[in-house]
N, C-alpha and C. Protein backbone atom coordinates (compact mmCIF):
# COMPACT_ATOMS: atom_id res chain seq x y z
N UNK A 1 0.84 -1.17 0.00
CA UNK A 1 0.00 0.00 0.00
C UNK A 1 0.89 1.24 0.00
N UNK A 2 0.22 1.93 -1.21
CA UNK A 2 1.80 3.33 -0.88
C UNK A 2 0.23 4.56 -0.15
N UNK A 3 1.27 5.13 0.42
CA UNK A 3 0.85 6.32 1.26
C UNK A 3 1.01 7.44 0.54
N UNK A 4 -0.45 8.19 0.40
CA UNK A 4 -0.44 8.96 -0.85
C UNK A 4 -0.50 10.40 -0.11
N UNK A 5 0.22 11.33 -0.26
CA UNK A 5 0.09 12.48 0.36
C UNK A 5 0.15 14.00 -0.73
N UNK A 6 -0.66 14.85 -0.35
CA UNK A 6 -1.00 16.22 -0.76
C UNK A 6 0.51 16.64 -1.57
N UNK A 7 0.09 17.11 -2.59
CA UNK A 7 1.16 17.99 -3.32
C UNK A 7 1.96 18.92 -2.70
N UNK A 8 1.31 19.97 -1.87
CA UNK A 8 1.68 21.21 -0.76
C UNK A 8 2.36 19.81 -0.01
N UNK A 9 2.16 19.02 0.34
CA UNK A 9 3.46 18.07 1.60
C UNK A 9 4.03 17.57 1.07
N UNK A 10 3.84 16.34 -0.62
CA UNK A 10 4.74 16.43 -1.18
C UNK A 10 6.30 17.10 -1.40
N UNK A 11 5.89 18.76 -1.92
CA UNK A 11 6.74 19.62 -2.07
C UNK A 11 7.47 20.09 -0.93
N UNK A 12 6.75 19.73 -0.12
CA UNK A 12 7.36 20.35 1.56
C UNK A 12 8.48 19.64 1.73
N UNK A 13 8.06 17.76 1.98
CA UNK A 13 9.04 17.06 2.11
C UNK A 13 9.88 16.83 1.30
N UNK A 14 9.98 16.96 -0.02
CA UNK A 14 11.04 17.24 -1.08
C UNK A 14 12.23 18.64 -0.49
N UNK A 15 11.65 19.50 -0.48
CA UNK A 15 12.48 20.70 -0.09
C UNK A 15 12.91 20.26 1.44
N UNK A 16 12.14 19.64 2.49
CA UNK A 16 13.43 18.91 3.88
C UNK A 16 14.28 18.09 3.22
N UNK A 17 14.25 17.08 2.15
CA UNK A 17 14.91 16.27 1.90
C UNK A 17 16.28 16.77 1.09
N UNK A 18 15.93 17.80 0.23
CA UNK A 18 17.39 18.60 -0.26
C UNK A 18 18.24 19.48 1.18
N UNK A 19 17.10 19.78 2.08
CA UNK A 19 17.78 20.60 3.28
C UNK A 19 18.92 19.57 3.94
N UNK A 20 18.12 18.26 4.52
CA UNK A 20 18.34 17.44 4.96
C UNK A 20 20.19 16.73 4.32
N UNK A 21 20.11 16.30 2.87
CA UNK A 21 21.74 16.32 2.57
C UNK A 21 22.23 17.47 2.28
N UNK A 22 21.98 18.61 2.01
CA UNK A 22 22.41 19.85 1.94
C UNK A 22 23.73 20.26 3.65
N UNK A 23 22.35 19.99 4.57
CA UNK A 23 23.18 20.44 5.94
C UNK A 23 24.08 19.29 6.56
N UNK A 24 23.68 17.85 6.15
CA UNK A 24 23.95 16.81 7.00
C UNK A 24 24.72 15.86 5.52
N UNK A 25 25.08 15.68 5.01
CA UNK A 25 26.03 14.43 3.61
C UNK A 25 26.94 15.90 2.84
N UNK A 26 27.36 14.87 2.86
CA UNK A 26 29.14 15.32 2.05
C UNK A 26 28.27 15.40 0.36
N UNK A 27 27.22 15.03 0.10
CA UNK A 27 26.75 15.26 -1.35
C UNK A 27 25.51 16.01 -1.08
N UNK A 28 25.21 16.63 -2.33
CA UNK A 28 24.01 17.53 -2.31
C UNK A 28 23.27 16.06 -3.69
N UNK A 29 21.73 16.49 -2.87
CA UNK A 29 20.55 15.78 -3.80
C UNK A 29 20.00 16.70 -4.53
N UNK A 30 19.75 16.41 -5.89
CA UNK A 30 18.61 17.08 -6.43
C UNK A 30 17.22 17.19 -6.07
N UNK A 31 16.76 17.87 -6.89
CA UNK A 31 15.04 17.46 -6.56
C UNK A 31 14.64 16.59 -7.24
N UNK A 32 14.74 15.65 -8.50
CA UNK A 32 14.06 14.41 -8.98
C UNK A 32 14.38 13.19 -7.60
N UNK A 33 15.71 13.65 -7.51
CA UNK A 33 16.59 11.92 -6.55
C UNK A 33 15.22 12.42 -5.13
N UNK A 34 15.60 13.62 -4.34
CA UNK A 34 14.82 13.46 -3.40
C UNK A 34 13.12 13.06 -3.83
N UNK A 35 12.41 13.39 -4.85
CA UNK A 35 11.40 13.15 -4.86
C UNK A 35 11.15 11.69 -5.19
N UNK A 36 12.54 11.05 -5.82
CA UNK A 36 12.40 9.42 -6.16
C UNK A 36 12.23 8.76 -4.80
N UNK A 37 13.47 9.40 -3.62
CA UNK A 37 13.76 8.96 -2.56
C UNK A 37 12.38 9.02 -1.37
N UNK A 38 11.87 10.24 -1.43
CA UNK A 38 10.66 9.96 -1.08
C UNK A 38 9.59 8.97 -1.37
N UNK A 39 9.23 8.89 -2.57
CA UNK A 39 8.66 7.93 -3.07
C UNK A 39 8.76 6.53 -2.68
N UNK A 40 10.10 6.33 -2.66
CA UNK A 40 10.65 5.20 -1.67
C UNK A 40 10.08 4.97 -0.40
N UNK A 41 10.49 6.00 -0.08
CA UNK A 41 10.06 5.75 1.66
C UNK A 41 8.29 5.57 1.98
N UNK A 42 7.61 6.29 0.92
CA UNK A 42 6.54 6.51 1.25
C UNK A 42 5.95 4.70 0.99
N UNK A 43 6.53 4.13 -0.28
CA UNK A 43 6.21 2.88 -0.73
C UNK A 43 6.70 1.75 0.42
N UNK A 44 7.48 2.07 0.72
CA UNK A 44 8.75 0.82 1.08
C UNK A 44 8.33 0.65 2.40
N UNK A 45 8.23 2.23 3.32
CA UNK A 45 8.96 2.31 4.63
C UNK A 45 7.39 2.99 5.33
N UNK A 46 6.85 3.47 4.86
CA UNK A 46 5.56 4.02 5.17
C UNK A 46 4.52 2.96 5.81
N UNK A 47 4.22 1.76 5.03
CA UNK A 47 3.32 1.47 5.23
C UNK A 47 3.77 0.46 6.69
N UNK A 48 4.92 0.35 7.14
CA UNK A 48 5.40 -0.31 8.44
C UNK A 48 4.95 0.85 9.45
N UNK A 49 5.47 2.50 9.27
CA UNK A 49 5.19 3.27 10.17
C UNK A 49 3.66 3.31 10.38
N UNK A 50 2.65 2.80 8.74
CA UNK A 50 1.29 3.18 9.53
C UNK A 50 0.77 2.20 9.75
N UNK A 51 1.17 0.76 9.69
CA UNK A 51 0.75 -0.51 10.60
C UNK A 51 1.03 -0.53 12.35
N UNK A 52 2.04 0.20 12.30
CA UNK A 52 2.23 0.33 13.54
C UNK A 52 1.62 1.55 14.44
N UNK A 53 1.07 2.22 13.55
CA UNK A 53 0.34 3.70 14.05
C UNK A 53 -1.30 3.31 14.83
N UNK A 54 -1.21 2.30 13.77
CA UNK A 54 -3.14 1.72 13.63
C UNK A 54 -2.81 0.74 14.50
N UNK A 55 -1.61 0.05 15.03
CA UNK A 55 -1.98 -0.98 16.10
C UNK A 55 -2.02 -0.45 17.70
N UNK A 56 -0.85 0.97 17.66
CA UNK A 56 -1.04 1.66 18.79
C UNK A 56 -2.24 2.55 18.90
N UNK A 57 -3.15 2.74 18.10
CA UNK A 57 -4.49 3.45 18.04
C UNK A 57 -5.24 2.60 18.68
N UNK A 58 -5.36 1.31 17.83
CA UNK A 58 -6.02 0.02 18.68
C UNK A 58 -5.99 -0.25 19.92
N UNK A 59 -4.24 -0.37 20.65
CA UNK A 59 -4.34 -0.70 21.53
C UNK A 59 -4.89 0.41 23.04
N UNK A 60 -4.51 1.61 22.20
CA UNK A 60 -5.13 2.73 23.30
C UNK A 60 -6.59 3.01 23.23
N UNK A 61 -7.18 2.91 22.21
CA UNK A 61 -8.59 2.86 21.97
C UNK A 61 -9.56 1.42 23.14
N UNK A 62 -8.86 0.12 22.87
CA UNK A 62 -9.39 -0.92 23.68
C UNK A 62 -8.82 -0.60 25.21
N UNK A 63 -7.69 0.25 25.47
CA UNK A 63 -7.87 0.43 27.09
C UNK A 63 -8.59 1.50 27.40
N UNK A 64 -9.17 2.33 26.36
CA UNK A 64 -10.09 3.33 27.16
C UNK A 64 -11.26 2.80 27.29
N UNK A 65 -11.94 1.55 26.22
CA UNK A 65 -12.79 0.70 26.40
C UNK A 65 -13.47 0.27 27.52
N UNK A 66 -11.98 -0.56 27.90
CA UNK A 66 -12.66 -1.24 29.07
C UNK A 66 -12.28 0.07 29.97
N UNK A 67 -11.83 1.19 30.26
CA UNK A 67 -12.40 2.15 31.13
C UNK A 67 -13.45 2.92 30.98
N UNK A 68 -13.93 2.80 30.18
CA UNK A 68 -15.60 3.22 29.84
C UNK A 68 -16.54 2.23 30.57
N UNK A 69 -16.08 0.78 30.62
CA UNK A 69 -17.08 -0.18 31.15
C UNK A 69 -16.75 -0.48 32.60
N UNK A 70 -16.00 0.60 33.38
CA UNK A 70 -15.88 0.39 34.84
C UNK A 70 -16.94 1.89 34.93
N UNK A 71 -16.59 3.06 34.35
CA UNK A 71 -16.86 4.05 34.69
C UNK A 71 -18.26 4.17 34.44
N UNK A 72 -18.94 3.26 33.91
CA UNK A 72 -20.16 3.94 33.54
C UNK A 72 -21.22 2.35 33.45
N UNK A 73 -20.66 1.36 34.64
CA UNK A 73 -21.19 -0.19 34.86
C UNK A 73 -22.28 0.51 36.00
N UNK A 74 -23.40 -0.23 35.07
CA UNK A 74 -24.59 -0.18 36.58
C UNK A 74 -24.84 -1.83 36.68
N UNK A 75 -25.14 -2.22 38.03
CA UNK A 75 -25.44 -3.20 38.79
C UNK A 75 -26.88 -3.31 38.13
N UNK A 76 -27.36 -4.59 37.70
CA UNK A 76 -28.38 -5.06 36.66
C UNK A 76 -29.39 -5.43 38.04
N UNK A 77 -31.08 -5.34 38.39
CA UNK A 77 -31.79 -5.39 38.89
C UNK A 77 -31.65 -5.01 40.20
N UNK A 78 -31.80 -3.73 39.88
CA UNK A 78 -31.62 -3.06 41.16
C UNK A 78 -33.11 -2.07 41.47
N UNK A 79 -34.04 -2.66 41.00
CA UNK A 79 -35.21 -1.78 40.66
C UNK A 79 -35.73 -1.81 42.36
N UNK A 80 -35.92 -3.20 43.13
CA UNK A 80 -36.68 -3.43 44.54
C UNK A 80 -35.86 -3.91 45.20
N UNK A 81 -34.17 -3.24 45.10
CA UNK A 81 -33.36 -3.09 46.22
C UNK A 81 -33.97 -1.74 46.93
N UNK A 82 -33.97 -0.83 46.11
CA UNK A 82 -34.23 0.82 46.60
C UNK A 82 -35.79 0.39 47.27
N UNK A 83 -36.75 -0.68 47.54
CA UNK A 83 -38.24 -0.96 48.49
C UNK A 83 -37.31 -1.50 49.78
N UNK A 84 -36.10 -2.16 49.57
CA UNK A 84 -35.83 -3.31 50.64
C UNK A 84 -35.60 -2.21 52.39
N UNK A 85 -36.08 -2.48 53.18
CA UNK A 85 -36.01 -2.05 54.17
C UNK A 85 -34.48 -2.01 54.54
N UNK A 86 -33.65 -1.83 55.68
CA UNK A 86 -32.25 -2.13 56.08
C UNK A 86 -32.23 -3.10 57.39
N UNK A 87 -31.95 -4.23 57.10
CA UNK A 87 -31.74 -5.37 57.62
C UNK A 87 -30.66 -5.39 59.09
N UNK A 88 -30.84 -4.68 59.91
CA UNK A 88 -29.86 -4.05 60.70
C UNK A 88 -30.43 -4.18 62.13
N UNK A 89 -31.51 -5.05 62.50
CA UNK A 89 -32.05 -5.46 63.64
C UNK A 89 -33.72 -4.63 63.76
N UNK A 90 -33.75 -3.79 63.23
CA UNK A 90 -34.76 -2.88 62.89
C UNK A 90 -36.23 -3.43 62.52
């Protein structure tokens, strides 16, 4: 699955990616190589970062779950507890 992103971010991340060996490699990239190189990453390397995005969504989503089902559990037939007198010698 390639990860398809906006032209305006496209171009964004093209222009970090010339910044990127510009400030940091002994070689300067063009803009076709960085936009190939992107492409790469987006194909290659992307779809690991968003398998793993969607499993930590999952897993924080199912622990707020079950804290929804403490916070908001009512005790099932409780209609002719609230008649019962208090059993207390009385």
């Amino acid at each position: 699955m390639t990860i398809e992103i906006s032209k305006e971010a496209r171009k964004e991340a093209v222009a970090s990616i010339e910044r990127y060996f510009r400030e940091n490699m002994e070689e300067r990239i063009g803009n076709i190589a960085a936009g190939a190189l992107l492409g790469f990453f987006l194909e290659e390397i992307g779809p690991l970062v968003y398998n793993q995005a969607v499993a930590d969504v999952q897993e924080r989503l199912q622990a707020r779950i079950m804290e929804l089902d403490i916070e908001i559990h009512e005790d099932e037939f409780q209609y002719w507890r609230k008649f019962e007198r208090p059993r207390n010698g009385k």
